[in-house]
Protein backbone atom coordinates (compact mmCIF):
# COMPACT_ATOMS: atom_id res chain seq x y z
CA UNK A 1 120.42 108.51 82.29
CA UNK A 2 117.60 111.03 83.57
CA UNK A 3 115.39 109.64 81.10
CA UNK A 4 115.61 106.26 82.14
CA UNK A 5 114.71 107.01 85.66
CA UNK A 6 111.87 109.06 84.63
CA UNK A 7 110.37 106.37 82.39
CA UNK A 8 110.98 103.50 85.32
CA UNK A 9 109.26 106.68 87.54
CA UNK A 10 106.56 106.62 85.17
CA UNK A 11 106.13 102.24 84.73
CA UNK A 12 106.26 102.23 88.79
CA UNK A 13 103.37 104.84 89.51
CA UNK A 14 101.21 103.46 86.56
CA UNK A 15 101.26 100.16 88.15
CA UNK A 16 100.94 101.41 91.67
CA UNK A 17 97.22 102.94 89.76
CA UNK A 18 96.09 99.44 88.51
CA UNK A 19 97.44 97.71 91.94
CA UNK A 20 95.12 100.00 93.66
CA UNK A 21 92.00 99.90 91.37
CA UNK A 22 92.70 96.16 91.66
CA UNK A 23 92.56 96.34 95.51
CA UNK A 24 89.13 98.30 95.17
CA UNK A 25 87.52 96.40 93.26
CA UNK A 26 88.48 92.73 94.14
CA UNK A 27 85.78 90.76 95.58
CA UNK A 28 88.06 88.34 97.95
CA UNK A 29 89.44 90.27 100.74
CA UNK A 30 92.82 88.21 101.23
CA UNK A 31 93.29 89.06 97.54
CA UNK A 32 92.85 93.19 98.07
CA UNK A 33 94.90 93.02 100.97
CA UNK A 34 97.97 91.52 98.84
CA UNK A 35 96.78 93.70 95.49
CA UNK A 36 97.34 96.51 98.43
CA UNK A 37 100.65 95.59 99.82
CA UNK A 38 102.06 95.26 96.30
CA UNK A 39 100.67 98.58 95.42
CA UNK A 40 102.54 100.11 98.53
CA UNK A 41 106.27 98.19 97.01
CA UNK A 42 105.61 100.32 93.93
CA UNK A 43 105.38 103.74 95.43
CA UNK A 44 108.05 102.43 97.65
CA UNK A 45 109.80 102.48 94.66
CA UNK A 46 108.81 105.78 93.31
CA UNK A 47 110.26 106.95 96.28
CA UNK A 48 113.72 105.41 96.20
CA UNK A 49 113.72 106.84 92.73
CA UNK A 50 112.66 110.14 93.69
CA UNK A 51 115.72 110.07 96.31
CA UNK A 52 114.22 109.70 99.70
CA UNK A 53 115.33 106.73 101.37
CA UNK A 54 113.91 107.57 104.79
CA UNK A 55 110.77 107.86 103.33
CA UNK A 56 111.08 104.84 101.66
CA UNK A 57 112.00 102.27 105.05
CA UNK A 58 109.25 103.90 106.82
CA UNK A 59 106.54 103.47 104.01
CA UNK A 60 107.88 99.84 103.69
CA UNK A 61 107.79 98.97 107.35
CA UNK A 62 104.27 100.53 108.19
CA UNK A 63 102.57 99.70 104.86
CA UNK A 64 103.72 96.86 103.37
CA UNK A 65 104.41 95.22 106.85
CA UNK A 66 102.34 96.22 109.68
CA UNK A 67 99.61 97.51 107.57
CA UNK A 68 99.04 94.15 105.39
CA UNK A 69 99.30 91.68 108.93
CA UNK A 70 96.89 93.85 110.65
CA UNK A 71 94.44 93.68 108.07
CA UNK A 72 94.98 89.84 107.50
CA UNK A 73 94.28 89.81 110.96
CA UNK A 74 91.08 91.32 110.35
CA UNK A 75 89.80 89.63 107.94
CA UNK A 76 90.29 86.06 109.76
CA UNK A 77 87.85 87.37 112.02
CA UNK A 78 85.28 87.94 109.73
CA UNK A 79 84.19 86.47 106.23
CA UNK A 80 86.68 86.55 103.50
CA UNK A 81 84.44 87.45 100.51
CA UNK A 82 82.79 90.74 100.51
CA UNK A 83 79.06 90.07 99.67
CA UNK A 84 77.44 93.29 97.98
């Protein structure tokens, strides 16, 4: 059973790593911000899996919620594409 948690542990945190090098290197700002919030679900779920539930509603509500609309916000003020 422990070895089942560790390997969904280990599928979570390696696609919270591409989530995030997607939300660093995406061009289209709307894009990052969702490549970001579903980077934040999978640590989310790290946590729960790691056993900390509190952790876990806080990280939700501030980064998957709050976090994402106030940079959507953002972003509708200024261009959407990042120009290098």
């Amino acid at each position: 059973m422990i070895e089942i948690h560790l390997l969904i542990l280990a599928t979570v945190a390696v696609l919270g790593m591409v989530f995030s090098y997607l939300a660093i290197t995406e061009k289209d700002l709307l894009k990052a911000v969702g490549f970001s919030a579903v980077q934040a679900i999978a640590y989310a779920i790290a946590f729960y899996i790691l056993m900390a539930p509190d952790i876990v509603l806080a990280y939700v509500a501030i980064a998957v919620g709050i976090y994402s609309a106030l940079l959507v916000f953002v972003i509708s003020k200024t261009e959407r594409y990042e120009v290098v």
